[in-house]
C-alpha atoms as a PDB file:
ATOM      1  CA  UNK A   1       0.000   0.000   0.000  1.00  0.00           C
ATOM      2  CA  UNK A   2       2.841   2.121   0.866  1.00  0.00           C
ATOM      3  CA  UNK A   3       4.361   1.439  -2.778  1.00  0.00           C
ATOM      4  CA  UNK A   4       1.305   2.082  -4.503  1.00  0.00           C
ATOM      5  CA  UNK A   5       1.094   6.059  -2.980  1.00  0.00           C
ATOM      6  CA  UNK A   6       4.200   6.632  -3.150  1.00  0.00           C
ATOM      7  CA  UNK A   7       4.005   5.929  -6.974  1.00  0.00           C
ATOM      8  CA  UNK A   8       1.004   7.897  -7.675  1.00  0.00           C
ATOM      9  CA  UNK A   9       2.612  10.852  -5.264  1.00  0.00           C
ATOM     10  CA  UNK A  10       5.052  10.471  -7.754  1.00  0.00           C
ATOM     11  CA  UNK A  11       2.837  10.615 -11.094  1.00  0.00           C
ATOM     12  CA  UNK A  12       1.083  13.402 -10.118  1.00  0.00           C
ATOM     13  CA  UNK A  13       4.284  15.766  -9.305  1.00  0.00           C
ATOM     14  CA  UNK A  14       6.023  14.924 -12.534  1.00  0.00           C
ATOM     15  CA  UNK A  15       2.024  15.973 -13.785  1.00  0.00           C
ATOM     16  CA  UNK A  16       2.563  18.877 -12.365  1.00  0.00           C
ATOM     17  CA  UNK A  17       5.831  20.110 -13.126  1.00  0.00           C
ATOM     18  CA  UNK A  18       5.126  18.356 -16.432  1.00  0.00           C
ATOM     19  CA  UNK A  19       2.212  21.245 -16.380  1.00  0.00           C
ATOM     20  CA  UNK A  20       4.339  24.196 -14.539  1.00  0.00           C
ATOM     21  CA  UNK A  21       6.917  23.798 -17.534  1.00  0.00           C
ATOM     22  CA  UNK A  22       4.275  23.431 -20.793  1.00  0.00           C
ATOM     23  CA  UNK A  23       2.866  26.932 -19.440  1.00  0.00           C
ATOM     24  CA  UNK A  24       6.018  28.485 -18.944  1.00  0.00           C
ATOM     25  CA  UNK A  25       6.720  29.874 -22.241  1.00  0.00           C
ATOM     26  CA  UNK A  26       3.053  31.033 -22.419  1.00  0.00           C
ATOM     27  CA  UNK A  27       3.253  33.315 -19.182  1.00  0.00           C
ATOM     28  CA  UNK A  28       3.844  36.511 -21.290  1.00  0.00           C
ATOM     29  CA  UNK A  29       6.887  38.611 -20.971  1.00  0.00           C
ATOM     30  CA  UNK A  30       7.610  42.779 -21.809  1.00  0.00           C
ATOM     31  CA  UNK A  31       5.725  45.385 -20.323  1.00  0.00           C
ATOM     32  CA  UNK A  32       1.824  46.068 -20.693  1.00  0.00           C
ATOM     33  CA  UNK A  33       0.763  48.944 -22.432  1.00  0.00           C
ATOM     34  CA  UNK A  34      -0.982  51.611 -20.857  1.00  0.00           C
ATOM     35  CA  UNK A  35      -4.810  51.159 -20.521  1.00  0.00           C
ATOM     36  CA  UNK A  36      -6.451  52.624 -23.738  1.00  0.00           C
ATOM     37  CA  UNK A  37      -9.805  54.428 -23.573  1.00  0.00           C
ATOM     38  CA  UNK A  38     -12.696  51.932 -25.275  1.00  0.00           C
ATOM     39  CA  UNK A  39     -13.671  53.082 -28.643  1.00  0.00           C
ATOM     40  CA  UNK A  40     -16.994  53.920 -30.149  1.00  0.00           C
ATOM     41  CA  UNK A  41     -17.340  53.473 -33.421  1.00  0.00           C
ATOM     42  CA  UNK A  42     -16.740  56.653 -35.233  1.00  0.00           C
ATOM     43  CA  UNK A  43     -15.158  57.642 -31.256  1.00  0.00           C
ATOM     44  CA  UNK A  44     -11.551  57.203 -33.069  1.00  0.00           C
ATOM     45  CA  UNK A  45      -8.682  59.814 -33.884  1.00  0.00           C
ATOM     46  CA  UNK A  46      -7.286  59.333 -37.605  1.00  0.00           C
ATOM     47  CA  UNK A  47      -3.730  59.116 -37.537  1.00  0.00           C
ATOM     48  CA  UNK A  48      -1.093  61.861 -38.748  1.00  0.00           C
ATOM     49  CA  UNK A  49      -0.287  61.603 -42.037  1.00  0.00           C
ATOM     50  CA  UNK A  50       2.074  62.472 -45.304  1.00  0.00           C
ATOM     51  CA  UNK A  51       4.577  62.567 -42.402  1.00  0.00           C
ATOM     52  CA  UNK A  52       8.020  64.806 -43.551  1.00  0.00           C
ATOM     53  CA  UNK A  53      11.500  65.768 -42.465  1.00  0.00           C
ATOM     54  CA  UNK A  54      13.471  68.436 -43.653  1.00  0.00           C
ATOM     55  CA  UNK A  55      17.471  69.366 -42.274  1.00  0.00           C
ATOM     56  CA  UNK A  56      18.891  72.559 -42.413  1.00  0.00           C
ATOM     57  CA  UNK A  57      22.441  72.782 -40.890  1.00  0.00           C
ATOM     58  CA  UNK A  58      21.241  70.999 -37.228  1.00  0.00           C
ATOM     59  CA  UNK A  59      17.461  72.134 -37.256  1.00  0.00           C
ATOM     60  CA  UNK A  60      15.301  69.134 -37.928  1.00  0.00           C
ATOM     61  CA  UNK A  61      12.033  70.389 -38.732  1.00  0.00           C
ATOM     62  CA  UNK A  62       8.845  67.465 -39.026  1.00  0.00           C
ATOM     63  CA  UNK A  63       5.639  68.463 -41.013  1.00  0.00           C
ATOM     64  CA  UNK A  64       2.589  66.402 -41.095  1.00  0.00           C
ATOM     65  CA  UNK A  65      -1.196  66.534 -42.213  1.00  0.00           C
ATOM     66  CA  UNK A  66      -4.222  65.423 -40.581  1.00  0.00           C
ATOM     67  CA  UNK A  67      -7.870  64.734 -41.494  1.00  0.00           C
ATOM     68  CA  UNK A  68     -11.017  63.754 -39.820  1.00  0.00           C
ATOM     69  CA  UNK A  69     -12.585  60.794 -40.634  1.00  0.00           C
ATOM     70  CA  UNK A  70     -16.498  60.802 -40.080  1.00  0.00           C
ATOM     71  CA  UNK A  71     -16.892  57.524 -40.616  1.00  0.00           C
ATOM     72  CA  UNK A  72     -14.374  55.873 -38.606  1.00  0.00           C
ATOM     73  CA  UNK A  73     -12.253  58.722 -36.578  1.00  0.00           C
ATOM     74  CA  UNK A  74     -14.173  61.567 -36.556  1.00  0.00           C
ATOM     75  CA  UNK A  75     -12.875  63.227 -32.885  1.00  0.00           C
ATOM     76  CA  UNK A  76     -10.534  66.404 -33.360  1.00  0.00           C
ATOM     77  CA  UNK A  77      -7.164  65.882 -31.672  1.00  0.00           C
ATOM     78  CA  UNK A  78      -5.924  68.637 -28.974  1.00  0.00           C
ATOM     79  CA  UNK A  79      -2.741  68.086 -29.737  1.00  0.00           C
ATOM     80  CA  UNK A  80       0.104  66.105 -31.568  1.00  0.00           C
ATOM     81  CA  UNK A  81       2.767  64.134 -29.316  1.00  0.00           C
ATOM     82  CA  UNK A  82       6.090  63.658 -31.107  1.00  0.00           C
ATOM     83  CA  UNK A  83       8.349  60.200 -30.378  1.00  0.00           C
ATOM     84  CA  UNK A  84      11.963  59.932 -30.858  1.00  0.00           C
ATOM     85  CA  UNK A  85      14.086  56.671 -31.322  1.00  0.00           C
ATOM     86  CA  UNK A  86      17.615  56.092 -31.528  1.00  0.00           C
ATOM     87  CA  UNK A  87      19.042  52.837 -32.631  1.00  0.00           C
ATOM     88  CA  UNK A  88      20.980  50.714 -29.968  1.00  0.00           C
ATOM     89  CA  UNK A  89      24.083  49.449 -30.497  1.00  0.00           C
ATOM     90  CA  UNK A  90      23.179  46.042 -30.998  1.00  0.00           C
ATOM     91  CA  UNK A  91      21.769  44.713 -34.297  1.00  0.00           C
ATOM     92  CA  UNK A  92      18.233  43.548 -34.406  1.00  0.00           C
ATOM     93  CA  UNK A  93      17.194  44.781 -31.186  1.00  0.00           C
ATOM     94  CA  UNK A  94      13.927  47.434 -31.393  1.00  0.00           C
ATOM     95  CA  UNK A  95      13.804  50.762 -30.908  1.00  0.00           C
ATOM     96  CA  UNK A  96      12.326  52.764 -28.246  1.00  0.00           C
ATOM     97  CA  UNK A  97      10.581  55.687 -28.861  1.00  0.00           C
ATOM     98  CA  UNK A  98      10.318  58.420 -26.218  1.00  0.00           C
ATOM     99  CA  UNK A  99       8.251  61.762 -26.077  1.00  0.00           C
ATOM    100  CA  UNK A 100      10.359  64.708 -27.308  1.00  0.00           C
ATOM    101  CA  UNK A 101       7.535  67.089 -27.918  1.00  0.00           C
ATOM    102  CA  UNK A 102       3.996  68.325 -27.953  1.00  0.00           C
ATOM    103  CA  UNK A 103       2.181  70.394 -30.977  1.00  0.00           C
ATOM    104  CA  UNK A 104      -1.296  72.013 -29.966  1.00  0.00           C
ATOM    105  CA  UNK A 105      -3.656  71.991 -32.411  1.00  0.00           C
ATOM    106  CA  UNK A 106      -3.569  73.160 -35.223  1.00  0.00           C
ATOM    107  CA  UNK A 107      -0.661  73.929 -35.922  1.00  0.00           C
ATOM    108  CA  UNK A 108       1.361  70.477 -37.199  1.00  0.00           C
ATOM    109  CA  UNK A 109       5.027  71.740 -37.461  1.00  0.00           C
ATOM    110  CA  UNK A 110       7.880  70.066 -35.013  1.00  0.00           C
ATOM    111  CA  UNK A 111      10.992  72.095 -34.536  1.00  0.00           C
ATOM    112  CA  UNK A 112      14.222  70.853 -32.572  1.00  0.00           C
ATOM    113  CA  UNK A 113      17.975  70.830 -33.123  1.00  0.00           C
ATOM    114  CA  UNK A 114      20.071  67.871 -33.282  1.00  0.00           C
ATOM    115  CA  UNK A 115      23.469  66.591 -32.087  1.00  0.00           C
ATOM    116  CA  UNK A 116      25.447  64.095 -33.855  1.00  0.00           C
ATOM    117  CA  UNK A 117      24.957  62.666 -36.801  1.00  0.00           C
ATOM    118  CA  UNK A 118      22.147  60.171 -36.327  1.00  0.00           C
ATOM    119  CA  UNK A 119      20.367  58.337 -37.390  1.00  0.00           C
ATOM    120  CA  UNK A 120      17.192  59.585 -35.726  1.00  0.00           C
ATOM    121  CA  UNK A 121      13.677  57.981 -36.253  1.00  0.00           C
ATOM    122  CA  UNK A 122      10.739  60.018 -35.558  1.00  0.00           C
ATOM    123  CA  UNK A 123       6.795  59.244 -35.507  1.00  0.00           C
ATOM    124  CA  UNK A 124       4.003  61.550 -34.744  1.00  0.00           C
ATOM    125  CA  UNK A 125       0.509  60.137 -32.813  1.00  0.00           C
ATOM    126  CA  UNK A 126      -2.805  62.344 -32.428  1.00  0.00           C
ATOM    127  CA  UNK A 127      -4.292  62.680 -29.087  1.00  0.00           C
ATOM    128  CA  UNK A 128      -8.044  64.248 -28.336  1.00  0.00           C
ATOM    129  CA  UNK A 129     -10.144  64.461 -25.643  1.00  0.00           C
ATOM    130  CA  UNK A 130      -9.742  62.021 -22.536  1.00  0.00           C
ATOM    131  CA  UNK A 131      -6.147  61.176 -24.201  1.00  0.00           C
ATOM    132  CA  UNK A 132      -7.843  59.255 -26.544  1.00  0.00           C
ATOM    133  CA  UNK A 133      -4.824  58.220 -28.814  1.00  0.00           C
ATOM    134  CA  UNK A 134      -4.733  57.853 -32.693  1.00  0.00           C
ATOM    135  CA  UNK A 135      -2.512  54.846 -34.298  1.00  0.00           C
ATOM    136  CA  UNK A 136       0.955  56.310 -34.826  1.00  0.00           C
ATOM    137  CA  UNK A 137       2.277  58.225 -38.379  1.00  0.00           C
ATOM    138  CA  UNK A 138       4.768  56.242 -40.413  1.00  0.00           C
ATOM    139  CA  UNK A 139       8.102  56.440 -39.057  1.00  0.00           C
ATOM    140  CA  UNK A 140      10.742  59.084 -41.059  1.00  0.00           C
ATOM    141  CA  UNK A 141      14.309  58.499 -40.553  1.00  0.00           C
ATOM    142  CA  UNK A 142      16.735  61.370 -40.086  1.00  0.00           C
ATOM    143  CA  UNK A 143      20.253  61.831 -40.876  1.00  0.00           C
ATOM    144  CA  UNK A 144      22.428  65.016 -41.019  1.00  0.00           C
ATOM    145  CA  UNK A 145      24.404  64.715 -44.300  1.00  0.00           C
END
């Protein structure tokens, strides 16, 4: 009797770790996102768009348009929040864009100078009411010749 328990004490821990290890690789990893506010249809902002760069000397100045979308996006964004990412020194490994500036509306020109040589990647994202976000612009890539 003591043989028999000791067996299936046995079966069921290498069950378990059996279990413990399968779900491992499932248990997620990174960092969450911030919570986003639910969206209504038509509740949406439209993204930036016909994002542009233009150097002169060091001054990097961004341009970009945006439109309402009263099917889909129609809110009206309060303002335009500008990312910046710089390429780590390893190969393959993403880039992580950080806030470098904020555009009221409606203006949609981005002015900054910049040191080095680059490259620079820079991505634009609307944000209205509530800080209801839009999807991001396309990215632009920036070099000083």
């Amino acid at each position: 009797m003591i043989g028999l328990r000791s067996c299936v004490s046995s079966t069921v821990l290498v069950v378990v770790l059996g279990l413990m290890l399968a779900l491992l690789p499932v248990s997620g990893c990174g960092k969450k996102a911030p919570p986003r506010v639910p969206e209504k249809p038509g509740q949406a902002v439209a993204p930036p768009g016909d994002l542009s760069a233009d150097i002169t000397g060091t001054q990097l100045t961004l341009t970009w348009t945006h439109d309402i979308d009263p099917d889909n996006a129609m809110l009206v964004p309060r303002y335009f929040e500008v990312s910046m990412a710089m390429p780590d020194d390893c190969e393959g490994c993403p880039f992580v864009f950080k806030p470098v500036g904020q555009v009221s509306m409606p203006d949609m020109v981005f002015e900054m100078l910049l040191n080095g040589t680059g490259p620079w990647y820079f991505r634009v994202q609307a944000v209205a009411e509530h800080d209801t976000r839009s999807d991001y612009s396309k990215t632009v890539r920036v070099e000083i010749p």
